[in-house]
N, C-alpha and C. Protein backbone atom coordinates (compact mmCIF):
# COMPACT_ATOMS: atom_id res chain seq x y z
N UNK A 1 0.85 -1.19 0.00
CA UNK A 1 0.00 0.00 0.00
C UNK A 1 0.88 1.24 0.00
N UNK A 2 0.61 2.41 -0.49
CA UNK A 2 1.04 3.62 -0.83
C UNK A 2 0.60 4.24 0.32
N UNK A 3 1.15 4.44 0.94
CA UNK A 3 0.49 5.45 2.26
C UNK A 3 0.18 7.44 1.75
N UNK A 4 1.10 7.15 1.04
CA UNK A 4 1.27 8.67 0.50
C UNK A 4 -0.29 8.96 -0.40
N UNK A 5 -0.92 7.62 -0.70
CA UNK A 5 -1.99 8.23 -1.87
C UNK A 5 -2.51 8.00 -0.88
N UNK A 6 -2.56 7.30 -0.07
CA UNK A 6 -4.06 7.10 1.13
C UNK A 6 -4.29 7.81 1.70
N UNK A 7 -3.58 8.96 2.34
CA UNK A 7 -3.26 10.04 3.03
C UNK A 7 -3.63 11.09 1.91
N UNK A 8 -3.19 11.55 1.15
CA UNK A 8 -3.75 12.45 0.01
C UNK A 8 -5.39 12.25 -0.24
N UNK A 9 -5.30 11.14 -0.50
CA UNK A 9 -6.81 10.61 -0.76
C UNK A 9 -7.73 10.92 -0.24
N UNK A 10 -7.49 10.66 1.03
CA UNK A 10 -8.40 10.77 2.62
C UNK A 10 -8.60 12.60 2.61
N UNK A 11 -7.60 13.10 2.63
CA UNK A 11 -7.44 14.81 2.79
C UNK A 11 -8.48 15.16 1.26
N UNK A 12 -8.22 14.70 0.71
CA UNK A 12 -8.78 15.21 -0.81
C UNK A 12 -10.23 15.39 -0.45
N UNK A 13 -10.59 13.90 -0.38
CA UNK A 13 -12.48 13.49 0.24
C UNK A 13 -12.79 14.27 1.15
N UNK A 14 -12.05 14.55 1.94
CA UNK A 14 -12.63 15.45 3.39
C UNK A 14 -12.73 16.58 3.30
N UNK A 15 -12.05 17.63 2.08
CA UNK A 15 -11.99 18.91 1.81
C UNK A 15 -13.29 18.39 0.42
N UNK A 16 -13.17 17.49 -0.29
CA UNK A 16 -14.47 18.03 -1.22
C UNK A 16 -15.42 18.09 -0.40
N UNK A 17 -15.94 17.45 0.89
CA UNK A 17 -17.09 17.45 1.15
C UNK A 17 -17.72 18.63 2.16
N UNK A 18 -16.24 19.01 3.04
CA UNK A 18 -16.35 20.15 3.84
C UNK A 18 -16.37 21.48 3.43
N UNK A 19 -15.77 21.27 2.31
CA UNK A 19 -15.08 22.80 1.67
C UNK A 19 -14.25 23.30 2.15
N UNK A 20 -15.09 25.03 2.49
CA UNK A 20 -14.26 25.78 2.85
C UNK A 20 -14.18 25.71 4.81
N UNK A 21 -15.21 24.74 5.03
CA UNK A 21 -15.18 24.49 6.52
C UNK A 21 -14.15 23.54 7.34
N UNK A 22 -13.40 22.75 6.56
CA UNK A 22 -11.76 22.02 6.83
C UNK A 22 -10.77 23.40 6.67
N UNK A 23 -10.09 23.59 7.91
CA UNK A 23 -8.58 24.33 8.17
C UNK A 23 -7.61 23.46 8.02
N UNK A 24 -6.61 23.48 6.94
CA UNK A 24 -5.37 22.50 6.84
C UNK A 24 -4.13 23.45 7.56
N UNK A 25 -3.75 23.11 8.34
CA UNK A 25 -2.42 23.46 8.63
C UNK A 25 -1.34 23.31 7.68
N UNK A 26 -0.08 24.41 7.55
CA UNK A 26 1.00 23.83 6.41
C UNK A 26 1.75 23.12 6.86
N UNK A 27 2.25 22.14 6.06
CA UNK A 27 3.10 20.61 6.11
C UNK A 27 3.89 21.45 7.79
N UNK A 28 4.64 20.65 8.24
CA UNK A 28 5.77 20.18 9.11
C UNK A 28 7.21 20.20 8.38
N UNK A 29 7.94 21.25 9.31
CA UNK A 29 8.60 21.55 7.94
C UNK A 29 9.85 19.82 8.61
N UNK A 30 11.02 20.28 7.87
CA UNK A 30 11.68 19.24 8.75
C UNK A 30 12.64 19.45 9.82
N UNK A 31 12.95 20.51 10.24
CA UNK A 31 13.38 20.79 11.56
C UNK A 31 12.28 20.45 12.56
N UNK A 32 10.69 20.70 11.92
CA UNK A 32 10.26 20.69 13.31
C UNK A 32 9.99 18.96 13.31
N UNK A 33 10.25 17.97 12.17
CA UNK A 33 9.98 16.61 12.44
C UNK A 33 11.40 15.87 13.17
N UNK A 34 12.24 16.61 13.11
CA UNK A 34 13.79 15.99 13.26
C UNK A 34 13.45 16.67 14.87
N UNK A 35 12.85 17.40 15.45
CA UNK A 35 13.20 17.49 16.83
C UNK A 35 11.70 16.84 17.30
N UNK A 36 10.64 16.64 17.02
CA UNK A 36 9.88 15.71 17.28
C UNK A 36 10.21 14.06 17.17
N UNK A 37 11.24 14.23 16.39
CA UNK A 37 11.50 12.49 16.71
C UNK A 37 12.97 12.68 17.91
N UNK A 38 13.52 13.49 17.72
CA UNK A 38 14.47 13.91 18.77
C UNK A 38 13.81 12.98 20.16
N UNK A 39 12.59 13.72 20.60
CA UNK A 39 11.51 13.38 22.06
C UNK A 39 11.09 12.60 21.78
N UNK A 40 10.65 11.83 20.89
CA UNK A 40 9.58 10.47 20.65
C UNK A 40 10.30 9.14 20.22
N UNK A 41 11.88 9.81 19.12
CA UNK A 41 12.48 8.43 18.66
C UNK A 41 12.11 8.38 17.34
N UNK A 42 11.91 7.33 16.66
CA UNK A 42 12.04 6.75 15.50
C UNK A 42 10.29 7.24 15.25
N UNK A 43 10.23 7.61 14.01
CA UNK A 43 8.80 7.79 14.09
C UNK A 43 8.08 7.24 13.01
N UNK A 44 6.97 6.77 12.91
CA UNK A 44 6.24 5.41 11.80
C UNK A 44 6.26 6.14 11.05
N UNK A 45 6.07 5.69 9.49
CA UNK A 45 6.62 6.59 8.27
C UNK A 45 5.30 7.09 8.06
N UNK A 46 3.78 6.58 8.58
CA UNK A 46 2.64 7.37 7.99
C UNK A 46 2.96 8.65 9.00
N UNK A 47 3.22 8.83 9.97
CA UNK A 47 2.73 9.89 10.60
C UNK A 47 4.06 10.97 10.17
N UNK A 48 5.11 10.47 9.33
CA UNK A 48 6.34 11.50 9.11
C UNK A 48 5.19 12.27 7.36
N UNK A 49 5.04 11.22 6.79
CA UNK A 49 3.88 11.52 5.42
C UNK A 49 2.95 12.30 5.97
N UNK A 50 2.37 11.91 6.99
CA UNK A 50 0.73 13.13 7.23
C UNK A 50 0.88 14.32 7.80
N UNK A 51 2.74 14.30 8.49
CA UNK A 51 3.00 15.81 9.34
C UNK A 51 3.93 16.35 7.65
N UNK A 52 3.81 15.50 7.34
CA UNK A 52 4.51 16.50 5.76
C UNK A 52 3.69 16.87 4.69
N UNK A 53 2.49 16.02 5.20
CA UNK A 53 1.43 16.18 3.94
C UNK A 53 0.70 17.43 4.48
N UNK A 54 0.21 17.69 6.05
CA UNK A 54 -0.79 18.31 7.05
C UNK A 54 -0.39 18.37 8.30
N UNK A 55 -0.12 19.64 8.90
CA UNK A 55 0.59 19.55 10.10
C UNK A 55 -0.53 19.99 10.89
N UNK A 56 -1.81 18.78 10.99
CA UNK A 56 -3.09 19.16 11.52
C UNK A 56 -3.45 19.53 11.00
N UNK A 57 -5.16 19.31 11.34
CA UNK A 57 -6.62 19.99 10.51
C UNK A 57 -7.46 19.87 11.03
N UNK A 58 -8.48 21.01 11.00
CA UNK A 58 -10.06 21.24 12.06
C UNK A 58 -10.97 21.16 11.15
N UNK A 59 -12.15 20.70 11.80
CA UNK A 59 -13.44 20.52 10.71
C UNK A 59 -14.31 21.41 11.60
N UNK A 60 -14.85 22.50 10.96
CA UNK A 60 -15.83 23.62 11.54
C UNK A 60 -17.28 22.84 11.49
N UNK A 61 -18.03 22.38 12.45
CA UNK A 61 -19.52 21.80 12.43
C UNK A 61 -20.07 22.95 13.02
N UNK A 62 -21.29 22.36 12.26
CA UNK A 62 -22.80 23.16 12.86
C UNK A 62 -23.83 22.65 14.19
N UNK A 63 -24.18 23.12 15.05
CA UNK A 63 -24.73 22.96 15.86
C UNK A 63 -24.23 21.67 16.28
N UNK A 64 -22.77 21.44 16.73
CA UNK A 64 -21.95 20.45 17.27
C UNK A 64 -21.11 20.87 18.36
N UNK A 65 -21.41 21.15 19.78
CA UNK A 65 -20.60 21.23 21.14
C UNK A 65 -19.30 21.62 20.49
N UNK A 66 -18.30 20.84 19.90
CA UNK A 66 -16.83 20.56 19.69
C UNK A 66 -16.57 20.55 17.87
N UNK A 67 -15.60 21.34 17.41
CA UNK A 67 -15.16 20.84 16.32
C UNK A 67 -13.93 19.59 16.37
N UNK A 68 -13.85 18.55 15.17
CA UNK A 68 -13.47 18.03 15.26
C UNK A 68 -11.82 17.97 14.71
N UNK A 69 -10.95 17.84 15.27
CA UNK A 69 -9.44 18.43 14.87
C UNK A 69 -8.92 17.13 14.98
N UNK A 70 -7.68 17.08 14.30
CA UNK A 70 -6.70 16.20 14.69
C UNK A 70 -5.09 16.84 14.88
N UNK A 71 -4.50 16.48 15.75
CA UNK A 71 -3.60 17.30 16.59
C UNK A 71 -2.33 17.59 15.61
N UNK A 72 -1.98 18.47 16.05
CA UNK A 72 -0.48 19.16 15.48
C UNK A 72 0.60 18.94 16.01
N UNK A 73 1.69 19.45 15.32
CA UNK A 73 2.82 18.40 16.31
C UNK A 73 3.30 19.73 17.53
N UNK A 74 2.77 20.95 17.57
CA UNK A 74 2.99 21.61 18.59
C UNK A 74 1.99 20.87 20.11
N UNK A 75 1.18 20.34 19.84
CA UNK A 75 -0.09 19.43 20.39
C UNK A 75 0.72 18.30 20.76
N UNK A 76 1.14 17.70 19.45
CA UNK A 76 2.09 16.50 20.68
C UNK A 76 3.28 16.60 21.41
N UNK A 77 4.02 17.55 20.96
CA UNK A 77 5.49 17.98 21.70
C UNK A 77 4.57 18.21 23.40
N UNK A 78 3.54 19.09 23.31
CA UNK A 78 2.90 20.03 24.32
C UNK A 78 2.87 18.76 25.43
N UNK A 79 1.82 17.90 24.36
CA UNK A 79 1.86 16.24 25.60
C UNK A 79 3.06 15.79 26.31
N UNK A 80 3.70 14.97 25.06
CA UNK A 80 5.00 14.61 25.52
C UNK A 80 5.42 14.86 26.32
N UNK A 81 5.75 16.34 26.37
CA UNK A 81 6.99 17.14 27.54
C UNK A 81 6.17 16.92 29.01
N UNK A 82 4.84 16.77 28.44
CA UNK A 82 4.32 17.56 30.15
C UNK A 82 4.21 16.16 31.13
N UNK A 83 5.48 16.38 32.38
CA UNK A 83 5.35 15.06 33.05
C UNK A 83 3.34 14.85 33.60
N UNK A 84 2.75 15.84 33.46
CA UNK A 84 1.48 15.31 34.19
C UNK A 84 0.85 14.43 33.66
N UNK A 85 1.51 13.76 32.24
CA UNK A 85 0.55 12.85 31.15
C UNK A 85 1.06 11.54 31.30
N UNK A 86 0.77 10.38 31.95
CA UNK A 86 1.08 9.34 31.64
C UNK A 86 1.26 8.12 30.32
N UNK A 87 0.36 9.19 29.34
CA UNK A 87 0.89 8.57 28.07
C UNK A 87 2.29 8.77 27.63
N UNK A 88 2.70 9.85 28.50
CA UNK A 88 4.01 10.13 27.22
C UNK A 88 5.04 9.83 27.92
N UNK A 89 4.90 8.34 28.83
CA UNK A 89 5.97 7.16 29.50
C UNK A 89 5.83 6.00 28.77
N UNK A 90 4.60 5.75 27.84
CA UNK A 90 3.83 5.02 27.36
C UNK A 90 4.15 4.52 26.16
N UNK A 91 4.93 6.09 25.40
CA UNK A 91 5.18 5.68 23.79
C UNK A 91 4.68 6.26 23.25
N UNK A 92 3.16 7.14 23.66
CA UNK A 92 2.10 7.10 23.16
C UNK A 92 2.36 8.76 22.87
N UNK A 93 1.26 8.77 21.41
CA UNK A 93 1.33 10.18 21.13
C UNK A 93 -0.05 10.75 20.76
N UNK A 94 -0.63 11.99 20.82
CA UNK A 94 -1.91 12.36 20.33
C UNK A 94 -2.78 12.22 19.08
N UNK A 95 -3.59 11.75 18.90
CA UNK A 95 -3.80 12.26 17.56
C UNK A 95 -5.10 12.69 17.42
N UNK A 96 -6.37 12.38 18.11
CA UNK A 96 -7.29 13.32 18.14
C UNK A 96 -8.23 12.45 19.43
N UNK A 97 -9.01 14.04 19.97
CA UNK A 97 -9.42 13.70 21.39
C UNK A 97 -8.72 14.84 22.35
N UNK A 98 -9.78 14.73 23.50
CA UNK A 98 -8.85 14.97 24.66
C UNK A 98 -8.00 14.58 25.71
N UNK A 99 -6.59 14.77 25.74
CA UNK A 99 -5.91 13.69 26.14
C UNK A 99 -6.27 13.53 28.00
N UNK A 100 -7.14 14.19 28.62
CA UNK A 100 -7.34 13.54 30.07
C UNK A 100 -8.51 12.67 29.98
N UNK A 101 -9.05 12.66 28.57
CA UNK A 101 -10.10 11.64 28.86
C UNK A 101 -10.01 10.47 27.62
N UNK A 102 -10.71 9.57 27.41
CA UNK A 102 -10.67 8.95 26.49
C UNK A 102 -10.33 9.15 24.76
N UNK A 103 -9.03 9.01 24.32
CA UNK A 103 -8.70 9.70 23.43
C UNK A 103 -7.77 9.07 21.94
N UNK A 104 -7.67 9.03 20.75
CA UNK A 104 -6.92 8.35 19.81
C UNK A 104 -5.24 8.76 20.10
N UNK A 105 -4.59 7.62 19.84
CA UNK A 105 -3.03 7.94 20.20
C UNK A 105 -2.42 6.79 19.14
N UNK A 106 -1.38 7.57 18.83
CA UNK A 106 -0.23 6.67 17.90
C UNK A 106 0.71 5.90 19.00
N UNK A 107 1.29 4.56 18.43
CA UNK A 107 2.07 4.37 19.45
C UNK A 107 3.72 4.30 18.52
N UNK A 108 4.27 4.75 19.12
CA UNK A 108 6.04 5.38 19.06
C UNK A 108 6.89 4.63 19.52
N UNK A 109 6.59 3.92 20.77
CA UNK A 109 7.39 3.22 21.44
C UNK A 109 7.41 1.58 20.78
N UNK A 110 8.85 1.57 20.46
CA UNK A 110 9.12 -0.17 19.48
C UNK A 110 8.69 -0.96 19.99
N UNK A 111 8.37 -2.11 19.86
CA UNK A 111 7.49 -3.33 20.56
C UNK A 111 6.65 -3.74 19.54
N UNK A 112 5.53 -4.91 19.60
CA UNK A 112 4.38 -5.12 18.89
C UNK A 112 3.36 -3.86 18.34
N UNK A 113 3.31 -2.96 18.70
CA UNK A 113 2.17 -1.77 18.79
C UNK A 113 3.10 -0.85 17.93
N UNK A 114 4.01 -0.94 17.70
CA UNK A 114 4.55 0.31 17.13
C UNK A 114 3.85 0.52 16.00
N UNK A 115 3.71 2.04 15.60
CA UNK A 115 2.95 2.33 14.48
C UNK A 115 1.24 2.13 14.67
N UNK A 116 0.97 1.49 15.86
CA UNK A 116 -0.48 1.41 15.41
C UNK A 116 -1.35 2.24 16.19
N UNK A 117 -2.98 2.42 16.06
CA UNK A 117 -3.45 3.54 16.71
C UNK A 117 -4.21 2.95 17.42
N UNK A 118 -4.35 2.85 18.72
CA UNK A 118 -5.06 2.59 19.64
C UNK A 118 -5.81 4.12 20.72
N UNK A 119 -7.09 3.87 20.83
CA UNK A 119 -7.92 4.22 22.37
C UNK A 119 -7.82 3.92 23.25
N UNK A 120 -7.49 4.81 23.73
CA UNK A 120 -7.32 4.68 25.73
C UNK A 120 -7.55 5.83 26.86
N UNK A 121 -7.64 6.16 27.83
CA UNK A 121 -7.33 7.07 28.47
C UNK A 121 -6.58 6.95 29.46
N UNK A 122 -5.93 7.70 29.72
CA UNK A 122 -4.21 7.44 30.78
C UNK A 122 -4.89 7.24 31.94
N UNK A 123 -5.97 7.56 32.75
CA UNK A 123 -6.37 7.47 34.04
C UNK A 123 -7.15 6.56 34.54
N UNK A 124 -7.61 5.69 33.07
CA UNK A 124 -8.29 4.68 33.64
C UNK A 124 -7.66 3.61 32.36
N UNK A 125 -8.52 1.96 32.78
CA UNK A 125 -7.73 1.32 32.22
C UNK A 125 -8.78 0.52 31.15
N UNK A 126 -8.49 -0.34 30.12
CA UNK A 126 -9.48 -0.30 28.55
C UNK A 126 -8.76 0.62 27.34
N UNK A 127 -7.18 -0.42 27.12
CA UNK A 127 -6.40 -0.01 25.85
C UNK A 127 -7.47 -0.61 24.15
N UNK A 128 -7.81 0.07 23.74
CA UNK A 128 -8.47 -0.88 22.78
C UNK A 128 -7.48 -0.67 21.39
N UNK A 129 -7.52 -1.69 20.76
CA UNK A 129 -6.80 -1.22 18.90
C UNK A 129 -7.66 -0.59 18.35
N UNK A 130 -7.30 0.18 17.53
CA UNK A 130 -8.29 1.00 16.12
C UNK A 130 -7.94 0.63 15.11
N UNK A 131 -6.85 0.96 14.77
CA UNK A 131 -6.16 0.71 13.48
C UNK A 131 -4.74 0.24 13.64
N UNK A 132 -4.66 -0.53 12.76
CA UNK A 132 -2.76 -1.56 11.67
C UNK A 132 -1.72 0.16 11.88
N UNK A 133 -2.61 1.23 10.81
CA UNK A 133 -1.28 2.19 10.92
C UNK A 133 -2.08 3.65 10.75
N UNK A 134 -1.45 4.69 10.91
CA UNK A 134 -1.95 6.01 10.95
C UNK A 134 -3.05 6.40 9.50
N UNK A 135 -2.50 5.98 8.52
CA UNK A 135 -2.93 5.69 7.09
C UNK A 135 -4.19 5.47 7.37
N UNK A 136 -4.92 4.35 7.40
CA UNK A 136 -5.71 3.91 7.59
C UNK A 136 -7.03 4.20 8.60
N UNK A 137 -6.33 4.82 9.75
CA UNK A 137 -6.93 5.63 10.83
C UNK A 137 -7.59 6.69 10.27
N UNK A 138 -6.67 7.37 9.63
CA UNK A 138 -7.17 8.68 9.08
C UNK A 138 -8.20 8.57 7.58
N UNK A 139 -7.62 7.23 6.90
CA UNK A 139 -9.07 7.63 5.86
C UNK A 139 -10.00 6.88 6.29
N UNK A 140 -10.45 6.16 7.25
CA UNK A 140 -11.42 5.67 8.20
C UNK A 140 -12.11 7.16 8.68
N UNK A 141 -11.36 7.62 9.75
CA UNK A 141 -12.05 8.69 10.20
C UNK A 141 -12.59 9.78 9.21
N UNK A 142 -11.91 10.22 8.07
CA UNK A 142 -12.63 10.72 6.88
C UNK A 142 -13.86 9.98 6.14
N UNK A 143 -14.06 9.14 6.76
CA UNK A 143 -15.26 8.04 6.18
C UNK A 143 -16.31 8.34 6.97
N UNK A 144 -15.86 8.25 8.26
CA UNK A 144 -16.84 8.57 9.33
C UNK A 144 -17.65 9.87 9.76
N UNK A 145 -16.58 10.67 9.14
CA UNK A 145 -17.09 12.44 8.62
C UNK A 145 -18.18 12.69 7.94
N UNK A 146 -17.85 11.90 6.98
CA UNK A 146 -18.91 12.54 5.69
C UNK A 146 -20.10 11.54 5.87
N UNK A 147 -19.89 10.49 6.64
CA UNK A 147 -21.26 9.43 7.09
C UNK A 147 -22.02 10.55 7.78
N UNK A 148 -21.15 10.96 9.02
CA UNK A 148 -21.48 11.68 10.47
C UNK A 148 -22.39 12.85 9.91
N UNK A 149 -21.98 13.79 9.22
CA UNK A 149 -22.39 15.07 8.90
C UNK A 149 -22.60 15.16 7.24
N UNK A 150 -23.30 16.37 7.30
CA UNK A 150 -23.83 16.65 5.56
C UNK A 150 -22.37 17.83 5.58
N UNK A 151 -22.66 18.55 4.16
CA UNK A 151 -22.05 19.28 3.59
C UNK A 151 -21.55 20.22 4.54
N UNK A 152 -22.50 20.58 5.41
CA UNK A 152 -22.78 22.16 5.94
C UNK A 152 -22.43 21.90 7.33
N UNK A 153 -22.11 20.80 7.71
CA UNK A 153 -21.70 20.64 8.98
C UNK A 153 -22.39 20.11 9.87
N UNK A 154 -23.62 19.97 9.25
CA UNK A 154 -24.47 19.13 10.45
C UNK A 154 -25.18 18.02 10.92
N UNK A 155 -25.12 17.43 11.82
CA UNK A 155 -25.74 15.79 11.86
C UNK A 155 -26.51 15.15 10.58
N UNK A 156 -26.00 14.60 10.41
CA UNK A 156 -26.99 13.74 9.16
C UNK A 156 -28.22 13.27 10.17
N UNK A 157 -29.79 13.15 9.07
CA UNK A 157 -30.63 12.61 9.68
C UNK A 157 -31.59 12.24 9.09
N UNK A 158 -30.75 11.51 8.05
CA UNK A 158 -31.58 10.38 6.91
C UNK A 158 -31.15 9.07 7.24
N UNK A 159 -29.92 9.03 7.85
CA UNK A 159 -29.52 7.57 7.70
C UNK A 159 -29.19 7.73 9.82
N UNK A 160 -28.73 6.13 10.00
CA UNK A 160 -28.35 6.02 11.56
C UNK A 160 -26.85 6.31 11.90
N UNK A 161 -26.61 6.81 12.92
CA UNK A 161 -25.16 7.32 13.05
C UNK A 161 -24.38 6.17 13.29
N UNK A 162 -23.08 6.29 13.17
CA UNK A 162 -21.92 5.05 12.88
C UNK A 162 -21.37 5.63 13.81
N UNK A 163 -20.85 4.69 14.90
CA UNK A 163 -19.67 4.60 15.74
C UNK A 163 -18.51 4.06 14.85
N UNK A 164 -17.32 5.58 15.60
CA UNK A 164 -16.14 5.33 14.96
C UNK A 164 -15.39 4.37 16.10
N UNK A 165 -15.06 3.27 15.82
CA UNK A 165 -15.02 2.21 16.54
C UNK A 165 -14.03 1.10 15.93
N UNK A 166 -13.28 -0.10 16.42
CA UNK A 166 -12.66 -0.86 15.91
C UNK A 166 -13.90 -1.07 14.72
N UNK A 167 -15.00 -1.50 14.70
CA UNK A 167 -15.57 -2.23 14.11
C UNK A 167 -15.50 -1.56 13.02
N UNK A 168 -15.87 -0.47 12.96
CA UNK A 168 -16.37 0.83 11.72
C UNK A 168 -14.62 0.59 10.55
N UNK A 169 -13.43 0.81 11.79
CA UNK A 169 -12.54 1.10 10.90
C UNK A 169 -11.76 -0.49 9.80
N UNK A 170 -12.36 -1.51 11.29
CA UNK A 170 -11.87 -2.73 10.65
C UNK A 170 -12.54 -3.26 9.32
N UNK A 171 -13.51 -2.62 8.78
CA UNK A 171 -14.19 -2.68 7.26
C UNK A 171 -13.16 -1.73 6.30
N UNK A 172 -12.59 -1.19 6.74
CA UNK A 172 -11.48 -0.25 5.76
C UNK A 172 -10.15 -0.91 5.70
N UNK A 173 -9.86 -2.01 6.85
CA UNK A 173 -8.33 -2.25 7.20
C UNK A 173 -8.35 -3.43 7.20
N UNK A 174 -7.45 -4.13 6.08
CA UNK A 174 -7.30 -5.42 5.84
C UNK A 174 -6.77 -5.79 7.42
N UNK A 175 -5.38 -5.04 7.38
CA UNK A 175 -4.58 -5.61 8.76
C UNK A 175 -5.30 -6.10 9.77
N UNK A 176 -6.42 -5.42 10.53
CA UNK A 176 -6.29 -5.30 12.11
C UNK A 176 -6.94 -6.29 12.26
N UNK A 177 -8.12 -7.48 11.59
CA UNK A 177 -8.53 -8.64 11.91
C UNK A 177 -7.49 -9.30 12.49
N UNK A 178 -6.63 -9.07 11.78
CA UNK A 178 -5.56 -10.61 12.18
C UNK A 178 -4.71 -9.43 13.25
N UNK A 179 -4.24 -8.18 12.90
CA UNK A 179 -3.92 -7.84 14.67
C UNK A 179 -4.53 -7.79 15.71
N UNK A 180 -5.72 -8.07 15.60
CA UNK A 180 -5.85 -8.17 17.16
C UNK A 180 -6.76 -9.50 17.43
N UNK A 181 -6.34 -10.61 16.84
CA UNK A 181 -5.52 -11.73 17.31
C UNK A 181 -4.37 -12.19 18.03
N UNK A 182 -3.36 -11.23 17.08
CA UNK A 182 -2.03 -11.14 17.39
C UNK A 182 -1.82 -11.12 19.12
N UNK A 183 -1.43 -12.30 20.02
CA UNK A 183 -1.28 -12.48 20.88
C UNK A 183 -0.12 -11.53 22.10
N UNK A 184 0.81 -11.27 21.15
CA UNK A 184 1.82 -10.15 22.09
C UNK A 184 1.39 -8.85 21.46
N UNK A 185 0.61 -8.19 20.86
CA UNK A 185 -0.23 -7.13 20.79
C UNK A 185 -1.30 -6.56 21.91
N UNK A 186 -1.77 -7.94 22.07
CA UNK A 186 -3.01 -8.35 23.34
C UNK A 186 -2.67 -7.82 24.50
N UNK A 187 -1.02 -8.60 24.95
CA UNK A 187 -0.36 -8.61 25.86
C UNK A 187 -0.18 -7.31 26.21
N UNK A 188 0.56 -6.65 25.21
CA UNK A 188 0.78 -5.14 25.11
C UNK A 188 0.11 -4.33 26.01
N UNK A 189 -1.40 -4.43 25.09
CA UNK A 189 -2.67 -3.50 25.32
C UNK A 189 -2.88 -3.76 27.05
N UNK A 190 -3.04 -4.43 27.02
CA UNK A 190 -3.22 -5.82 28.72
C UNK A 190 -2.13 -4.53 29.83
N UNK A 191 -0.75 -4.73 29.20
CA UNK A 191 -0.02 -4.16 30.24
C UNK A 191 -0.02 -2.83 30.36
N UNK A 192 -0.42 -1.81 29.59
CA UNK A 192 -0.42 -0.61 29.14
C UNK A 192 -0.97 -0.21 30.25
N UNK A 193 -2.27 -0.50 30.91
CA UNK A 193 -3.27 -0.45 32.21
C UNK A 193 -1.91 -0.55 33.50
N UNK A 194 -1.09 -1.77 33.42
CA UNK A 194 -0.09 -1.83 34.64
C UNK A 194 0.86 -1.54 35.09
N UNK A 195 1.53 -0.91 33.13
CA UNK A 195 3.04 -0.48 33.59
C UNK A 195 2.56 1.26 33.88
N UNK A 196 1.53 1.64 33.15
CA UNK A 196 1.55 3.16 33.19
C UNK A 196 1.30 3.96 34.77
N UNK A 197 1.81 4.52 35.35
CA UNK A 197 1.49 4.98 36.59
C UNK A 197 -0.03 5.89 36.76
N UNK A 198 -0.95 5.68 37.58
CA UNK A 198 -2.13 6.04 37.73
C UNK A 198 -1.96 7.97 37.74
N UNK A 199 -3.04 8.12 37.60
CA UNK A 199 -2.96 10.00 37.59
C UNK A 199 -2.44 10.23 39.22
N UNK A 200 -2.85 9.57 40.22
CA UNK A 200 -2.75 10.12 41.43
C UNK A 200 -1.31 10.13 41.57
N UNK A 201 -0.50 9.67 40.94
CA UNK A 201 1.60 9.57 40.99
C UNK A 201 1.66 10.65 40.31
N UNK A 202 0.72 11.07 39.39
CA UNK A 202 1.60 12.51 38.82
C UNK A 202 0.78 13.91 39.61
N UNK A 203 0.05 13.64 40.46
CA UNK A 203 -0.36 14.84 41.17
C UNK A 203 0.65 15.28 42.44
């Protein structure tokens, strides 16, 4: 697979349908990716492609509490650094959500999980998989956009709403059937809950 067209692809679909209501951030230049892997390490090649393709992007909705963004790398440095986050002992990096509560994260740290995107929240425990690789995450969640909402930004309410969910994305992703089988993946997710220190150690 071409990650580079999947990623283009995904951005393409999400701006025809939003218009002028998607904010693209400009690429990541490469100083700022060479000191983001500086703090994080080696970094999966979709997310070096999507901070070069889009260094973040917001979707403006209508009569929706929250717009929906996916984070920038000033957003993940911000995590990273800050000892109050127990993800960022974890491996783990932002990618959309709020990170004190239940939220999407790349994982960074080498092992079985590297590269893939899992849900979790640092304070409580329920690591789940989403997606094989960032690629895939993201034209999933561009799927789930244009299901979620019409043109103009607002709830669809012709058809039933789709949870963005393993299930939703595992119809887009050959991989993740058979990863999360994958037995030291399992394990992974399993320990993520035991090695990470609870919120009350970083207060």
């Amino acid at each position: 697979m071409i990650h580079e067209c999947v990623i283009d692809s995904a951005l393409n679909r999400l701006s025809a349908h939003f218009d002028k209501r998607v904010v693209v951030r400009p690429p990541a230049s490469a100083a700022d990716l060479a000191q983001l892997e500086a703090v994080v390490g080696p970094l999966p090649r979709d997310l070096t492609i999507y901070l070069s393709t889009c260094n973040g992007l917001r979707v403006h909705l209508d009569t929706v509490p929250h717009d929906q963004h996916l984070c920038c790398i000033h957003e993940i440095e911000r995590m990273v650094r800050s000892m109050s986050s127990p993800a960022a002992f974890a491996g783990l990096i932002p990618i959309r959500g709020v990170p004190e509560d239940a939220s999407d994260w790349l994982v960074v740290q080498r092992g079985p999980a590297y590269g893939r995107v899992i849900r979790w929240s640092p304070w409580s425990s329920g690591a789940v998989l989403l997606a094989s690789a960032l690629g895939t995450y993201l034209s999933s969640w561009v799927d789930y956009m244009i299901a979620q909402f019409d043109h103009h930004g607002r709830p669809r309410v012709d058809r039933a709403s789709p949870d963005f969910d393993t299930d939703f994305i595992a119809r887009r992703d050959d991989s993740l059937r058979e990863l999360l089988k994958d037995e030291s993946l399992r394990a992974w997710l399993q320990e993520l809950d035991l090695v990470v220190p609870s919120g009350a150690d970083f207060e």
